[in-house]
Protein backbone atom coordinates (compact mmCIF):
# COMPACT_ATOMS: atom_id res chain seq x y z
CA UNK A 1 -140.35 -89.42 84.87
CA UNK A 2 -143.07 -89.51 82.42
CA UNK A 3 -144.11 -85.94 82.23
CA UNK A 4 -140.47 -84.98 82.36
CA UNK A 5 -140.47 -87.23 78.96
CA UNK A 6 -143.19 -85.86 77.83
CA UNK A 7 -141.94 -82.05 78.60
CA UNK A 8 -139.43 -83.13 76.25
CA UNK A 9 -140.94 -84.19 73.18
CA UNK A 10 -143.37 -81.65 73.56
CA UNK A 11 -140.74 -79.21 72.86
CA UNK A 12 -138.84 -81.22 70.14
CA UNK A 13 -142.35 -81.36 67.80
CA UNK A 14 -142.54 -77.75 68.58
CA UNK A 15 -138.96 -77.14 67.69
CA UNK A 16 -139.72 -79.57 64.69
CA UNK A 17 -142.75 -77.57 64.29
CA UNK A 18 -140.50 -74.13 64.41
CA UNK A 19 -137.93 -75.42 61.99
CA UNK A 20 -140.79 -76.07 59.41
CA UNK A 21 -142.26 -72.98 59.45
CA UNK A 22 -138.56 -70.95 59.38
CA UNK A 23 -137.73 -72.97 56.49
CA UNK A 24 -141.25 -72.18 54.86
CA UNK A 25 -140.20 -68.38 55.51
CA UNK A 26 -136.67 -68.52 54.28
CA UNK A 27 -137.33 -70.89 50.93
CA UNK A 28 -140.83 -70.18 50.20
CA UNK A 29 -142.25 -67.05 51.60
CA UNK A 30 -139.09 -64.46 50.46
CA UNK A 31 -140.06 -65.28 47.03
CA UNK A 32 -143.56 -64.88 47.06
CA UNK A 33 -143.97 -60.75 47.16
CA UNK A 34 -147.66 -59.00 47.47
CA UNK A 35 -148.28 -55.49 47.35
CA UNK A 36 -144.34 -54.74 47.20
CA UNK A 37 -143.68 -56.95 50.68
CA UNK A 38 -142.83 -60.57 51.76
CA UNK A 39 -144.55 -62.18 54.49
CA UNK A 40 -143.20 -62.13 57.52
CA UNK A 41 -144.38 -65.10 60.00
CA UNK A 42 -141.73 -64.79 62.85
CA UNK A 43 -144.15 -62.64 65.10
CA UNK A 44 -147.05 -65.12 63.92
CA UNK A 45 -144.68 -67.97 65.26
CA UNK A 46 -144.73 -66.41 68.67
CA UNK A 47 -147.66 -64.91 69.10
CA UNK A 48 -149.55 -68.38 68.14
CA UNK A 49 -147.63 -70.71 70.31
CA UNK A 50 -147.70 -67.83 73.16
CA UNK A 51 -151.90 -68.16 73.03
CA UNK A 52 -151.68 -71.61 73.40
CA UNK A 53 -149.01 -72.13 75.83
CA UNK A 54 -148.90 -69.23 77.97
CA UNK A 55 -146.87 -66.51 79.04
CA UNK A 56 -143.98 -67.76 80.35
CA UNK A 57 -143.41 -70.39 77.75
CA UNK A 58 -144.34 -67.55 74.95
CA UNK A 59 -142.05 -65.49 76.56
CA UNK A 60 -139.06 -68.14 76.72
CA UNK A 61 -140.50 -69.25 72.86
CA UNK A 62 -140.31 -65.61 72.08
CA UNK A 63 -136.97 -64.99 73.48
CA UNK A 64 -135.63 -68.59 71.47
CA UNK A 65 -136.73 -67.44 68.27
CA UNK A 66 -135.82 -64.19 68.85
CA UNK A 67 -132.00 -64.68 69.24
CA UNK A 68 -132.08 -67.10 65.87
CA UNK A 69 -133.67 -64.16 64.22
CA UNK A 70 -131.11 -61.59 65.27
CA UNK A 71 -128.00 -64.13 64.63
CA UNK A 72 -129.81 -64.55 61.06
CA UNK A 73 -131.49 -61.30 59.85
CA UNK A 74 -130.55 -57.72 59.26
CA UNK A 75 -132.13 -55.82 62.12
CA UNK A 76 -132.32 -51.59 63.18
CA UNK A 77 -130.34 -52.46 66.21
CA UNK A 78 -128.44 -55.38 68.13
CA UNK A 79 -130.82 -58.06 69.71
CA UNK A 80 -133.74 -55.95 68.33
CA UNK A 81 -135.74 -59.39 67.90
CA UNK A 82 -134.13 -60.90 71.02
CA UNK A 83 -136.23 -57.74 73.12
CA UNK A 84 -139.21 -57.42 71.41
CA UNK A 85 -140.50 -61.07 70.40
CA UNK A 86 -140.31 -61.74 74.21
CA UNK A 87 -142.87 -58.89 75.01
CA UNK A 88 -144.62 -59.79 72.02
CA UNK A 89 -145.08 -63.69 73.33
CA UNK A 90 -146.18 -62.50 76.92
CA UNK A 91 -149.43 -60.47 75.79
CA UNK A 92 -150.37 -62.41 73.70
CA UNK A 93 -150.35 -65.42 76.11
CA UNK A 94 -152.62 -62.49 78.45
CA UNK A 95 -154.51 -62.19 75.72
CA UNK A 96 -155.54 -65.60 74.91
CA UNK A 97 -156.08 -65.94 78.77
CA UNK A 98 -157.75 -63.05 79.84
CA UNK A 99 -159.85 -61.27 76.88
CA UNK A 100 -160.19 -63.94 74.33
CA UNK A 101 -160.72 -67.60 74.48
CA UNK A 102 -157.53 -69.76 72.25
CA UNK A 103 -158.45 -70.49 68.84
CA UNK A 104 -158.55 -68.77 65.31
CA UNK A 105 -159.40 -65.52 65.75
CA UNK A 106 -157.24 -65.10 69.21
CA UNK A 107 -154.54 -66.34 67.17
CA UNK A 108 -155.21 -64.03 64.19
CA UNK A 109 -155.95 -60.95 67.02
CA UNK A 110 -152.43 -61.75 68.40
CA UNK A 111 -150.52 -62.18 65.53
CA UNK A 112 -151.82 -58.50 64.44
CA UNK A 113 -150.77 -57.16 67.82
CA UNK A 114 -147.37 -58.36 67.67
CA UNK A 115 -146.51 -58.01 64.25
CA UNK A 116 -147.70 -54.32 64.96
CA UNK A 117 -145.71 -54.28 68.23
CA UNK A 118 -142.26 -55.30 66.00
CA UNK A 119 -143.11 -53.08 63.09
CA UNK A 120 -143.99 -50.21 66.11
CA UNK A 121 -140.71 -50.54 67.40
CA UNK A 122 -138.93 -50.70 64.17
CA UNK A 123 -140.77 -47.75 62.82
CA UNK A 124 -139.55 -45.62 66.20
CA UNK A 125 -136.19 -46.71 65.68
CA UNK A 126 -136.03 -45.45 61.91
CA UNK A 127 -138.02 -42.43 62.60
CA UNK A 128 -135.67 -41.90 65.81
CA UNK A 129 -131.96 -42.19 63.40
CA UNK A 130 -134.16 -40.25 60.87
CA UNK A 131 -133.36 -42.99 58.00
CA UNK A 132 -137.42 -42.88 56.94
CA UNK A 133 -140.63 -40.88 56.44
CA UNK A 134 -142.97 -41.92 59.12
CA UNK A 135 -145.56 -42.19 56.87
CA UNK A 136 -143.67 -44.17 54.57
CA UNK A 137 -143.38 -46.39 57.41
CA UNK A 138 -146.48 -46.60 58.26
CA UNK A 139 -148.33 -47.36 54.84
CA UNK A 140 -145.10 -50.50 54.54
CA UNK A 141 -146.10 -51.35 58.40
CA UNK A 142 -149.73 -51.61 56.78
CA UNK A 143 -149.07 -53.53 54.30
CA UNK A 144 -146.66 -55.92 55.69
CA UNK A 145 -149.43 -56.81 58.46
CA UNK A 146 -151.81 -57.48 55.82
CA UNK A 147 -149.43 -59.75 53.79
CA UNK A 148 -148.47 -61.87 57.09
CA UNK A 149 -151.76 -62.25 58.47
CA UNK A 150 -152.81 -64.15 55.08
CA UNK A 151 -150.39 -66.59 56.18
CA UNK A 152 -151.51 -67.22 60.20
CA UNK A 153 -154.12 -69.67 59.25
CA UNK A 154 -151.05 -72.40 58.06
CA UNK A 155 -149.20 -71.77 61.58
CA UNK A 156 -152.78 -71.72 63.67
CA UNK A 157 -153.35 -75.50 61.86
CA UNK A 158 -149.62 -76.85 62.91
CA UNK A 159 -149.40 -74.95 66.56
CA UNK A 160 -153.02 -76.33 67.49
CA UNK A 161 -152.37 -79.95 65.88
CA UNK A 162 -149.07 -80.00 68.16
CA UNK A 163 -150.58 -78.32 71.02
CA UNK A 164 -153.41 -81.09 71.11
CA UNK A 165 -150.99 -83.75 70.29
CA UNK A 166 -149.14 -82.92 73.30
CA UNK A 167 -151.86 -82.96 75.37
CA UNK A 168 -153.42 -86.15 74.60
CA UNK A 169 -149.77 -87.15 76.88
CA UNK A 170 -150.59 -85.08 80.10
């Protein structure tokens, strides 16, 4: 009974945790424009709780937040979000397990890879319907990673506070 308790609240800080950090994006982080972009932190979200908790809970994670992104936000296609932040949450779980130990910089690695794994996908899809120049794309894929990864050291700090927190339970 007590580590299906503390399965529990381990996912209501993180959902607590989550809400924060989506409220931070939508209230905070749309007004706050450098080098003609906003920050993104949705693939940060994911790609930082995926390191610490693994693939199959970065994958579920991934797959959470990415059906509240697609009911929310403008996307190229249906469930665009809903496929790719799924993907994105596995490897970087394998990531964190296999190439580079959790912390920081595994954090900061993975939140480049799937922030470039959305942007990828969403530059394909516009370059696909022809709606953009590809290298139009690419320079704004550039410079919306480098916005967003300014911002994966506030997200690290939470995730690894919770993720200890949690773990002083088990």
């Amino acid at each position: 009974m007590r580590s299906r308790n503390a399965a529990v609240a381990k996912w209501v800080f993180y959902g607590l945790g989550t809400a924060l950090l989506c409220l931070l994006q939508n209230f905070v982080l749309q007004r706050i424009v450098l080098l003609g972009v906003f920050p993104f932190l949705f693939p940060v979200l994911v790609a930082v709780f995926a390191v610490y908790e693994g693939p199959t809970a970065g994958a579920v994670y991934g797959l959470v937040l990415g059906v509240l992104c697609d009911l929310t936000i403008a996307a190229p296609i249906p469930c665009f979000y809903t496929l790719i932040f799924p993907l994105a949450g596995f490897l970087s779980a394998l990531l964190s397990q296999g190439w580079i130990s959790a912390g920081f910089f595994c954090c900061l690695t993975a939140s480049a890879l799937s922030f470039l794994l959305t942007d990828a996908f969403h530059a394909l899809i516009l370059a696909l319907t022809g709606k953009g120049n590809l290298t139009a794309i690419l320079l704004l894929t550039a410079r919306e990673t480098a916005v967003t990864l300014l911002f994966v050291l506030p997200v690290f700090l939470l995730f690894r506070s919770l993720f200890r927190r949690c773990r002083l339970g088990d």
